[in-house]
PDB file of N, CA and C in Angstrom:
ATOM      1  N   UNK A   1      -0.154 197.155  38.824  1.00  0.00           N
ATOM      2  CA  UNK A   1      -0.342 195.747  38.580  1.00  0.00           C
ATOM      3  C   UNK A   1       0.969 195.033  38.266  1.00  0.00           C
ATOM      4  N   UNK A   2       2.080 195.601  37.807  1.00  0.00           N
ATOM      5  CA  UNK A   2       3.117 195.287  36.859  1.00  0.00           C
ATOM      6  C   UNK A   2       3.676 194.482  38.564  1.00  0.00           C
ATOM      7  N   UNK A   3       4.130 196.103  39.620  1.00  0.00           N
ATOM      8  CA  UNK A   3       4.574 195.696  40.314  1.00  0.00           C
ATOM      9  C   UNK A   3       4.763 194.336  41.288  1.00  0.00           C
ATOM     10  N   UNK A   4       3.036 194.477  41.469  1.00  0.00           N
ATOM     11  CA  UNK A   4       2.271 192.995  41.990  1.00  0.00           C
ATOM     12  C   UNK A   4       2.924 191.545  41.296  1.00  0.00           C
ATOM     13  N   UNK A   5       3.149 191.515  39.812  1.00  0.00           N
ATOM     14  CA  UNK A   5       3.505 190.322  39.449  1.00  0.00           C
ATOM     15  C   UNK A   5       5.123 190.238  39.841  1.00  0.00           C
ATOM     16  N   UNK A   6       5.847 191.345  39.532  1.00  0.00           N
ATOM     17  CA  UNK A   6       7.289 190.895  40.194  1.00  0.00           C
ATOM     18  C   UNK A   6       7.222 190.688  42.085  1.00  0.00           C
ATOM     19  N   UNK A   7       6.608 191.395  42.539  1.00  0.00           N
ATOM     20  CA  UNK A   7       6.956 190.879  43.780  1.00  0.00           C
ATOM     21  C   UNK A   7       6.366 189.442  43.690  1.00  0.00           C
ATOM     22  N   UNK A   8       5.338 188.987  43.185  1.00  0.00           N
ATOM     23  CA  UNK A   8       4.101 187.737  43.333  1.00  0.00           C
ATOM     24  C   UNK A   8       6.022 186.738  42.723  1.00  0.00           C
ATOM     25  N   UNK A   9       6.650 187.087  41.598  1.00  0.00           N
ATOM     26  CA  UNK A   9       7.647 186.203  41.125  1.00  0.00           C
ATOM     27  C   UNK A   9       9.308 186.540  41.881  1.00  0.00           C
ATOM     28  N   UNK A  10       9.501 187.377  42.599  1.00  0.00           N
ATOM     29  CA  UNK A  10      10.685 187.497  43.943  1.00  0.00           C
ATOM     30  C   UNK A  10      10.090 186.367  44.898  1.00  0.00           C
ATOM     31  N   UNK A  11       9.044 186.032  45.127  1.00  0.00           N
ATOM     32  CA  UNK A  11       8.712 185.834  46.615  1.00  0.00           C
ATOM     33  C   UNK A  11       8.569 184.240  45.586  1.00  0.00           C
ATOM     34  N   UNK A  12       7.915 183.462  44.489  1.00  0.00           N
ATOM     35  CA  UNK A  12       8.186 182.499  44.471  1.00  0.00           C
ATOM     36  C   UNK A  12       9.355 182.067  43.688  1.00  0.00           C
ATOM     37  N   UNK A  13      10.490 182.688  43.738  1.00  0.00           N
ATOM     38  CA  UNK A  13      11.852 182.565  43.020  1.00  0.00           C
ATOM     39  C   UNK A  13      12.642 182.188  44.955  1.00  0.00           C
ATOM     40  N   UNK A  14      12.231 183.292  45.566  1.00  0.00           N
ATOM     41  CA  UNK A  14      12.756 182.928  46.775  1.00  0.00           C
ATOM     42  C   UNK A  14      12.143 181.716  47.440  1.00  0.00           C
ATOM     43  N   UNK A  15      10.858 181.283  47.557  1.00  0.00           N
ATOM     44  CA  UNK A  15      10.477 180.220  48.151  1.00  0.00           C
ATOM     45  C   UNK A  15      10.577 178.716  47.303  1.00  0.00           C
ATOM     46  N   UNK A  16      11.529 178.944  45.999  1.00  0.00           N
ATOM     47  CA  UNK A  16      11.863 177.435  45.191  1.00  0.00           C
ATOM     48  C   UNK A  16      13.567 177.399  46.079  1.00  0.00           C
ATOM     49  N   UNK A  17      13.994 178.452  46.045  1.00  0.00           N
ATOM     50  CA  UNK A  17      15.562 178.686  46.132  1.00  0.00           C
ATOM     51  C   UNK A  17      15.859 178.059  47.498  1.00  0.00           C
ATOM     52  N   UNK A  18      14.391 178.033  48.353  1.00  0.00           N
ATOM     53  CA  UNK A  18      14.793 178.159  49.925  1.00  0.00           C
ATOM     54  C   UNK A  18      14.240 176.128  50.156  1.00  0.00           C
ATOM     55  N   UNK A  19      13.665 176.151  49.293  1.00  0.00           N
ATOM     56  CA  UNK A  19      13.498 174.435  49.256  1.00  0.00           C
ATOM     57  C   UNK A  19      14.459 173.634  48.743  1.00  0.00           C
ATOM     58  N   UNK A  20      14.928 174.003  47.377  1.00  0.00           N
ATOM     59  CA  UNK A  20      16.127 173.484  47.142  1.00  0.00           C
ATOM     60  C   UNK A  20      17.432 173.361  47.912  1.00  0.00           C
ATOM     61  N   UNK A  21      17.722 174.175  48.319  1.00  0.00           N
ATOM     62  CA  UNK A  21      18.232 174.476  49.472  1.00  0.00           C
ATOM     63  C   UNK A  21      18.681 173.019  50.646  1.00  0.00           C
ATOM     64  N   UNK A  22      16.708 173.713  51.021  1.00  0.00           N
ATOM     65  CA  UNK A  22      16.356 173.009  52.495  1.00  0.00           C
ATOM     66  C   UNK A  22      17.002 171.174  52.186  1.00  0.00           C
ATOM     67  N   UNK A  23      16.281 170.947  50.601  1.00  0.00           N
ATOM     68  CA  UNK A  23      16.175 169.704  50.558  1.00  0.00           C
ATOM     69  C   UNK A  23      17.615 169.028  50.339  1.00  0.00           C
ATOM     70  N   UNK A  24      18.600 170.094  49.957  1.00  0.00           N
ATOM     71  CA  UNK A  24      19.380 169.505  49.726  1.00  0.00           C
ATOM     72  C   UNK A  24      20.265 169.138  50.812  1.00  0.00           C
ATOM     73  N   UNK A  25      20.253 169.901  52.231  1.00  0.00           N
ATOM     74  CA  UNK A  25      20.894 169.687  53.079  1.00  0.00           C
ATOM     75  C   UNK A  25      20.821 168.609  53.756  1.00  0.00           C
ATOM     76  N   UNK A  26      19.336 168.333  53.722  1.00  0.00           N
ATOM     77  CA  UNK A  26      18.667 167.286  54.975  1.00  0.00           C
ATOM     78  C   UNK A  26      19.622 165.941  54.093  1.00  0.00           C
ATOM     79  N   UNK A  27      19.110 165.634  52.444  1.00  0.00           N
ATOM     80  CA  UNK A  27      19.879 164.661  51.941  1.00  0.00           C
ATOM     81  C   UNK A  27      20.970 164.304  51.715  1.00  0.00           C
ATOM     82  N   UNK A  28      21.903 165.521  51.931  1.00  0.00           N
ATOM     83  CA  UNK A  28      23.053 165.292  52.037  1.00  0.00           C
ATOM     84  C   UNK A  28      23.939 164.695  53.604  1.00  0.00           C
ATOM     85  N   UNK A  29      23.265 165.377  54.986  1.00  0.00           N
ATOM     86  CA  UNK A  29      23.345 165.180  56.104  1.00  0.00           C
ATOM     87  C   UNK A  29      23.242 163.601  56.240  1.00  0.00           C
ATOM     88  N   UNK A  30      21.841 163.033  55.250  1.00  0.00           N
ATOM     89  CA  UNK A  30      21.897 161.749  55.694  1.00  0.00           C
ATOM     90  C   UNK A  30      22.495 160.546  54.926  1.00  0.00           C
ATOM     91  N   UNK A  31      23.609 161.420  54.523  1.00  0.00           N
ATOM     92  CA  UNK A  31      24.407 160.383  53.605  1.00  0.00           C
ATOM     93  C   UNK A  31      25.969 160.403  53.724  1.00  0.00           C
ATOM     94  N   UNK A  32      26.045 161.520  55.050  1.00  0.00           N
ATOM     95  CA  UNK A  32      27.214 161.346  55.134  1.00  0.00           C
ATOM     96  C   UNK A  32      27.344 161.229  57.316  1.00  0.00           C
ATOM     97  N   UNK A  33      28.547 161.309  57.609  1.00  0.00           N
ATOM     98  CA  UNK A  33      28.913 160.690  58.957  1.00  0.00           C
ATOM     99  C   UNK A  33      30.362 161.665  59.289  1.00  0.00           C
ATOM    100  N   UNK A  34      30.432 162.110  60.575  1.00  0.00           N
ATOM    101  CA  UNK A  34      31.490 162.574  60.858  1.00  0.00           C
ATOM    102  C   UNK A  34      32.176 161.600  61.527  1.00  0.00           C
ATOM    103  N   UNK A  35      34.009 161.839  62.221  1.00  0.00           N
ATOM    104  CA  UNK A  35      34.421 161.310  62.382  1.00  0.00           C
ATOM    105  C   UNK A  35      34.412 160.597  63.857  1.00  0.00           C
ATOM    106  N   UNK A  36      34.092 161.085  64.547  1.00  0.00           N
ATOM    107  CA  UNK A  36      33.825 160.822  66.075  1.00  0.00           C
ATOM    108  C   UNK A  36      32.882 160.090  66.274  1.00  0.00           C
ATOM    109  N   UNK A  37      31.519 160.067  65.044  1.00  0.00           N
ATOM    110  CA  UNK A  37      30.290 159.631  65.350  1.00  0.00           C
ATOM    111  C   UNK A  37      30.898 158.020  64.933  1.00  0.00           C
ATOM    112  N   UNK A  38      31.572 157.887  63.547  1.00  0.00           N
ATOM    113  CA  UNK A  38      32.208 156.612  62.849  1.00  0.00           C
ATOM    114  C   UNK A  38      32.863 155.994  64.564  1.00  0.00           C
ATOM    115  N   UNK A  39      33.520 156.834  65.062  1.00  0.00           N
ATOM    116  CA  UNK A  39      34.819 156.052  66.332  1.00  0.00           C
ATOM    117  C   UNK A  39      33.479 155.435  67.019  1.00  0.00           C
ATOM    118  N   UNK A  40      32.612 155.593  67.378  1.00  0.00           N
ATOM    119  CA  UNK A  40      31.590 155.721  68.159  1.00  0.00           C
ATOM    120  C   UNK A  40      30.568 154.794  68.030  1.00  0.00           C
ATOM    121  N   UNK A  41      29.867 154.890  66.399  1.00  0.00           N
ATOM    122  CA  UNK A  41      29.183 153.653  66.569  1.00  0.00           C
ATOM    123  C   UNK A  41      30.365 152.399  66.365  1.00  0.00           C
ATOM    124  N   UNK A  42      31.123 152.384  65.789  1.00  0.00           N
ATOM    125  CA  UNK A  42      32.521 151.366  65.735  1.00  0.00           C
ATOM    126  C   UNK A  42      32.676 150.632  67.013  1.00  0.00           C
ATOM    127  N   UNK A  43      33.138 151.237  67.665  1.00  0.00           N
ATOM    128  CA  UNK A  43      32.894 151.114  69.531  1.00  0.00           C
ATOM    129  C   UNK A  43      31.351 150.367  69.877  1.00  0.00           C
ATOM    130  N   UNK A  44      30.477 150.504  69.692  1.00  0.00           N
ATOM    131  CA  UNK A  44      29.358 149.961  69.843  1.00  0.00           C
ATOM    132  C   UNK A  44      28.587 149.004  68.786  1.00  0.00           C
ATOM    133  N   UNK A  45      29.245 149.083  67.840  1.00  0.00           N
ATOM    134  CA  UNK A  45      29.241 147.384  67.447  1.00  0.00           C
ATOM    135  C   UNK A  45      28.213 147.596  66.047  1.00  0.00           C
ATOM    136  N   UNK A  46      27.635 149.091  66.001  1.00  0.00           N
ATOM    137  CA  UNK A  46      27.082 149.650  64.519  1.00  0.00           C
ATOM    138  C   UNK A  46      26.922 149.445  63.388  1.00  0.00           C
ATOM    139  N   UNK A  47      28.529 149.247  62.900  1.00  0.00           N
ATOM    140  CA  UNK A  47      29.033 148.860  61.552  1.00  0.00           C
ATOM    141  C   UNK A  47      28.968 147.674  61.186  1.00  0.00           C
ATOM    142  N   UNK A  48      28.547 147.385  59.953  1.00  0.00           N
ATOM    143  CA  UNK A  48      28.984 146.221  59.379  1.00  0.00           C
ATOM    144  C   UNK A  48      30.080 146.016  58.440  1.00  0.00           C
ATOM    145  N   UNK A  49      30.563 146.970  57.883  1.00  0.00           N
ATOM    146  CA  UNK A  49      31.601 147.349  57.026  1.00  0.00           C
ATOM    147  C   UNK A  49      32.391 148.767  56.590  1.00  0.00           C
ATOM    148  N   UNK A  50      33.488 148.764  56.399  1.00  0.00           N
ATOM    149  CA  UNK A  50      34.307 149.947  56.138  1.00  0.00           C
ATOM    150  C   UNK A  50      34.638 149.625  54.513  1.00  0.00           C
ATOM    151  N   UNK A  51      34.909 150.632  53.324  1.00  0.00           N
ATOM    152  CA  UNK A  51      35.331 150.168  52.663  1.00  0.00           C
ATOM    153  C   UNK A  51      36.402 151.549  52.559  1.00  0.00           C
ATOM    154  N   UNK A  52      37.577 151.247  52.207  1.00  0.00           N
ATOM    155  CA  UNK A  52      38.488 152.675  52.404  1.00  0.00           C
ATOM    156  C   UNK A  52      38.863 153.297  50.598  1.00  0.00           C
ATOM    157  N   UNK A  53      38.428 154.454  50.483  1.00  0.00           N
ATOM    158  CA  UNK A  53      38.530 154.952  48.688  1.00  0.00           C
ATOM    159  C   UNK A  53      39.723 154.863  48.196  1.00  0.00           C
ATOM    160  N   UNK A  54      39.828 154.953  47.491  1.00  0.00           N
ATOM    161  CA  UNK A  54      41.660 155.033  46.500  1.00  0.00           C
ATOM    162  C   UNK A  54      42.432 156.088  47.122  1.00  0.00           C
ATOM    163  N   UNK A  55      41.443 157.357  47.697  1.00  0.00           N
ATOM    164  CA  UNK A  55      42.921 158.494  48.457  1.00  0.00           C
ATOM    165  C   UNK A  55      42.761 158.603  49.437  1.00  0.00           C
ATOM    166  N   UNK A  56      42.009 157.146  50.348  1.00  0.00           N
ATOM    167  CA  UNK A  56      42.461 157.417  51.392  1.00  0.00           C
ATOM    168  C   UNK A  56      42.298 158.444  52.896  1.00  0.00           C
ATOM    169  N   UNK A  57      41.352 158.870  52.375  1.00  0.00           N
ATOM    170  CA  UNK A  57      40.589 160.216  53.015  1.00  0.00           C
ATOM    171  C   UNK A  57      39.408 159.950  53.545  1.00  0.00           C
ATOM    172  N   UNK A  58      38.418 158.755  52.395  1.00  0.00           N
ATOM    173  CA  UNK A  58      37.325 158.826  52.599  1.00  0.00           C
ATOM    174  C   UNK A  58      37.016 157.368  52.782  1.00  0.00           C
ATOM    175  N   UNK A  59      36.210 157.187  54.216  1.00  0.00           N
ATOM    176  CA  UNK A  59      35.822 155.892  53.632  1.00  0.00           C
ATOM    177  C   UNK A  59      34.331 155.683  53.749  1.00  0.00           C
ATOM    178  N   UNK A  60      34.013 154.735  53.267  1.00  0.00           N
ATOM    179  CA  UNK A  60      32.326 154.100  52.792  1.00  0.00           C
ATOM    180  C   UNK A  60      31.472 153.154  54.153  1.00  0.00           C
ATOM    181  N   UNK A  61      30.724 153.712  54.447  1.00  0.00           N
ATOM    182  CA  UNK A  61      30.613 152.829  55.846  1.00  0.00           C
ATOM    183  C   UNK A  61      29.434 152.285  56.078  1.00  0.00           C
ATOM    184  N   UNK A  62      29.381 151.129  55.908  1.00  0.00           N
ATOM    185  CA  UNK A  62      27.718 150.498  56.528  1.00  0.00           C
ATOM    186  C   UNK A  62      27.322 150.123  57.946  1.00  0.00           C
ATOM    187  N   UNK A  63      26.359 150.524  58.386  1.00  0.00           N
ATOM    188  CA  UNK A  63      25.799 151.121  59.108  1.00  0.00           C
ATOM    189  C   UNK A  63      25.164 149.641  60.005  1.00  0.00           C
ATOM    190  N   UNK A  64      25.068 148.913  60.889  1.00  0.00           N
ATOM    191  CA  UNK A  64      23.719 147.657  60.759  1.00  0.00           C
ATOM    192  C   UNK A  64      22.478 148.336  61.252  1.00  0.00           C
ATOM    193  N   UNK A  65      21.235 148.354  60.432  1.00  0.00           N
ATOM    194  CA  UNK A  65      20.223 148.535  61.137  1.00  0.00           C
ATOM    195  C   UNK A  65      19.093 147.974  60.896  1.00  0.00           C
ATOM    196  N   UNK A  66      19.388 146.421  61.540  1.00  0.00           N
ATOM    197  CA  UNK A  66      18.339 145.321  61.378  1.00  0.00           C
ATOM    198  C   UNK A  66      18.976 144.206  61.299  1.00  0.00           C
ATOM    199  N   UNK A  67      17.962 143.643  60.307  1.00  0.00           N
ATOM    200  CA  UNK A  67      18.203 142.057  60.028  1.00  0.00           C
ATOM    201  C   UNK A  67      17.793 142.193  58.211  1.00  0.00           C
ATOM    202  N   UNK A  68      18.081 143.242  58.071  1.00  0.00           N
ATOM    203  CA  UNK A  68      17.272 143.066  56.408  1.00  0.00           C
ATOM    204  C   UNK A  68      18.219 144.385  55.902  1.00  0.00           C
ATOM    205  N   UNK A  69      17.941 145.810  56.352  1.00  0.00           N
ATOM    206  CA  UNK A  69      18.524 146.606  55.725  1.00  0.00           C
ATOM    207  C   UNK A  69      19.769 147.605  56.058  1.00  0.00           C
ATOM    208  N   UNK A  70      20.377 147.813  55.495  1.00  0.00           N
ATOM    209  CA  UNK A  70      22.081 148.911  55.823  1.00  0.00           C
ATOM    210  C   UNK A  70      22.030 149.996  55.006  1.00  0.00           C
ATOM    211  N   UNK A  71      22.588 150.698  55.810  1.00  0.00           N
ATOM    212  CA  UNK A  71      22.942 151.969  55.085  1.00  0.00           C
ATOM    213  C   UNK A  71      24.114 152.640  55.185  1.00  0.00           C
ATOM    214  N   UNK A  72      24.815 153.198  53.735  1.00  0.00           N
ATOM    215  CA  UNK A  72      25.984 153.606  53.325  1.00  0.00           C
ATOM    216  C   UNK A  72      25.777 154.619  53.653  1.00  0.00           C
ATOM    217  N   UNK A  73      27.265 155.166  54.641  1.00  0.00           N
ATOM    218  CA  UNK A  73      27.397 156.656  54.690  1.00  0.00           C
ATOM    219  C   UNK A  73      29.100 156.955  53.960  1.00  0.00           C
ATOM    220  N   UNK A  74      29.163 158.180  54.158  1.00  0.00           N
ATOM    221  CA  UNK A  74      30.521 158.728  53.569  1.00  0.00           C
ATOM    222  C   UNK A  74      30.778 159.420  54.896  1.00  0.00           C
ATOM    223  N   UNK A  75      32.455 159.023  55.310  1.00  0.00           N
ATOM    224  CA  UNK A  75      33.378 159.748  56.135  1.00  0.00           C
ATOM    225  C   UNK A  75      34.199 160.298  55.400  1.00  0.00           C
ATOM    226  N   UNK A  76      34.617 161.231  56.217  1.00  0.00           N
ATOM    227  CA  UNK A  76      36.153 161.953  55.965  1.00  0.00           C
ATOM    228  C   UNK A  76      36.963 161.615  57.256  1.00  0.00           C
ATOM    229  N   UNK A  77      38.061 160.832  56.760  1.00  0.00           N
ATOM    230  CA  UNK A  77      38.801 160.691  58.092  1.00  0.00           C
ATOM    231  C   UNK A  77      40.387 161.830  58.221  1.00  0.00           C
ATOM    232  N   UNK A  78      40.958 161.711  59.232  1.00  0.00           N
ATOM    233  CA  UNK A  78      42.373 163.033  59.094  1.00  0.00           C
ATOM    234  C   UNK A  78      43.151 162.676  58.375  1.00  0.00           C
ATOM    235  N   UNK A  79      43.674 160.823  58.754  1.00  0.00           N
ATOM    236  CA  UNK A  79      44.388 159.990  57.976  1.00  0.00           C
ATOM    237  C   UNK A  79      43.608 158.488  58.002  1.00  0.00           C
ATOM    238  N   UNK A  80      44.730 157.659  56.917  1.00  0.00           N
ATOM    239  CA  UNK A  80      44.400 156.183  57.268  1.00  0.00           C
ATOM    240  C   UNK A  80      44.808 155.792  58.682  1.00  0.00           C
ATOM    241  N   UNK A  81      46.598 156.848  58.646  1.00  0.00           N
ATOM    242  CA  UNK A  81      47.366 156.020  59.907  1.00  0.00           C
ATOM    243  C   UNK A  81      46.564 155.992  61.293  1.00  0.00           C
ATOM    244  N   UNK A  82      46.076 157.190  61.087  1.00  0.00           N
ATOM    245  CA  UNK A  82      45.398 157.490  62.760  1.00  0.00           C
ATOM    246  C   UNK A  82      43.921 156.457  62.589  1.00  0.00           C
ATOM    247  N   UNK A  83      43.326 156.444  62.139  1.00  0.00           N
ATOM    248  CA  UNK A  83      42.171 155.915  62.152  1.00  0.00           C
ATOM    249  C   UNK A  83      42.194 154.373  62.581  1.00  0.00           C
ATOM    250  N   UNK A  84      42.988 153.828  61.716  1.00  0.00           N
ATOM    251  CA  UNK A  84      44.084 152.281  61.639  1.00  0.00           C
ATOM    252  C   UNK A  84      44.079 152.517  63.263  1.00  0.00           C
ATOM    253  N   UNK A  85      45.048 153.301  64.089  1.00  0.00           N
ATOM    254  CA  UNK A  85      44.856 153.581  65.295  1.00  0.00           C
ATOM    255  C   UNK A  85      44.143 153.287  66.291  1.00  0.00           C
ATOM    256  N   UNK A  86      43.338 154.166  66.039  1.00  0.00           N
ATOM    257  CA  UNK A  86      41.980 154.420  66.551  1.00  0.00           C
ATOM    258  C   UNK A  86      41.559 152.971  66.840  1.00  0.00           C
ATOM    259  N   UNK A  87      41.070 152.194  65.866  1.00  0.00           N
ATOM    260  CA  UNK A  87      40.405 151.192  65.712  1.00  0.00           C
ATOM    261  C   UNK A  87      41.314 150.030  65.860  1.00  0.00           C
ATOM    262  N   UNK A  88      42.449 149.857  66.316  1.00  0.00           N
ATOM    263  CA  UNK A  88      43.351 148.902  66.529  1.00  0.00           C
ATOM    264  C   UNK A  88      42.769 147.528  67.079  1.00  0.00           C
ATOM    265  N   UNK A  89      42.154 148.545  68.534  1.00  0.00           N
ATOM    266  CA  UNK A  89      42.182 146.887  69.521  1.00  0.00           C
ATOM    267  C   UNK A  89      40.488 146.711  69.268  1.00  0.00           C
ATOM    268  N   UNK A  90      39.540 147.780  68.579  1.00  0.00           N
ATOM    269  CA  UNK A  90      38.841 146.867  67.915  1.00  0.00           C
ATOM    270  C   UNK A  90      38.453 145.959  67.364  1.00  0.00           C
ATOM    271  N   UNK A  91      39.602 145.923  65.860  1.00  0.00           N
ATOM    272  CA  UNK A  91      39.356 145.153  64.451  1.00  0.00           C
ATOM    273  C   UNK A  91      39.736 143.521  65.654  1.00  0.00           C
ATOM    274  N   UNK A  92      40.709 143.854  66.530  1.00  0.00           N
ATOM    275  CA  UNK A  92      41.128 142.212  67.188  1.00  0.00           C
ATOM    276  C   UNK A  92      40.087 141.798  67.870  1.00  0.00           C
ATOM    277  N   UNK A  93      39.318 142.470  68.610  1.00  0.00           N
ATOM    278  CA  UNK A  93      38.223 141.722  69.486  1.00  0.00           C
ATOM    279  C   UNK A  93      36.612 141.885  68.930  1.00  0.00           C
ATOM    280  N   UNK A  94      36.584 142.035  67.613  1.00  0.00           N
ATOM    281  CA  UNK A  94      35.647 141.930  66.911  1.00  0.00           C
ATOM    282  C   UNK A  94      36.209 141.324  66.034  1.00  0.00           C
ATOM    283  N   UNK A  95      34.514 140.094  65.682  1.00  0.00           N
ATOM    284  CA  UNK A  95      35.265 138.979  64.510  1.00  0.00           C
ATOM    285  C   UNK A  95      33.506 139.130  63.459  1.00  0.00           C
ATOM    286  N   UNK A  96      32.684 140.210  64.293  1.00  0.00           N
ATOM    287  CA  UNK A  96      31.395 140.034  63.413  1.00  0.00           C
ATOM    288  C   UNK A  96      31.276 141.299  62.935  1.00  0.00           C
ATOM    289  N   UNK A  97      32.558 142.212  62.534  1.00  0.00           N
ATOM    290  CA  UNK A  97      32.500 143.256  61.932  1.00  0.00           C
ATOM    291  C   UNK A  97      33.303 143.140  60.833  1.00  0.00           C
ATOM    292  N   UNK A  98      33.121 143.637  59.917  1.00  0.00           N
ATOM    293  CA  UNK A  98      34.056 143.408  58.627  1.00  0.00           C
ATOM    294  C   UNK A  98      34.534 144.469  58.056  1.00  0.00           C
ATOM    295  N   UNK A  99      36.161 144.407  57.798  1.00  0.00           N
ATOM    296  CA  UNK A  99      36.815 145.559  57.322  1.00  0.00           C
ATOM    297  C   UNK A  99      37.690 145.175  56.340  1.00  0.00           C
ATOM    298  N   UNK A 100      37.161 145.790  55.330  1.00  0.00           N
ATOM    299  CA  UNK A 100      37.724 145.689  53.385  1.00  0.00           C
ATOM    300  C   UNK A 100      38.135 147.127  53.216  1.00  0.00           C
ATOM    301  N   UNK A 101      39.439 147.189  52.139  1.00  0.00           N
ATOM    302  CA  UNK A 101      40.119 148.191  51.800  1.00  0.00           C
ATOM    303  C   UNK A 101      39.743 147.922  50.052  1.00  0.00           C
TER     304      UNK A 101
END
């Protein structure tokens, strides 16, 4: 009988461990953005705002999706310089996107 209760408490020690887990990935996935995907919706007109962190690494990015609600993600970019780059002849021929440091 003894045995029965430790396996009965392995198997729900493993099935809390494997949710916590699960849950934490999915919420973390949807709160953050890689860098290609950022070049990308940028390019297609996505964003409503960049905000760039104190080191420079990371920036804060809203998303447009609607007429009512946005959503903040977190990038990691390589640099500012390249990114600045990247997005050059963007920031000029877009005037309904907004970019704050």
């Amino acid at each position: 009988m003894k045995s029965g209760i430790k396996t009965l408490a392995i198997w729900l020690i493993i099935i809390i461990i494997s949710v916590a887990v699960l849950s934490g990935l999915l919420n973390n996935s949807d709160r953050k953005m890689n860098y290609s995907e950022l070049i990308r919706a940028i390019n297609q007109g996505e964003i409503s705002e960049i905000e760039i962190s104190s080191d420079k690494e990371t920036l804060y990015v809203t998303e447009k999706t609607g007429d009512v609600a946005s959503r903040v993600k977190e990038v990691t970019i390589p640099s500012l310089d390249t990114f600045m780059e990247e997005i050059s002849e963007n920031i000029a021929s877009r005037t309904n996107c907004c970019y704050t440091r």
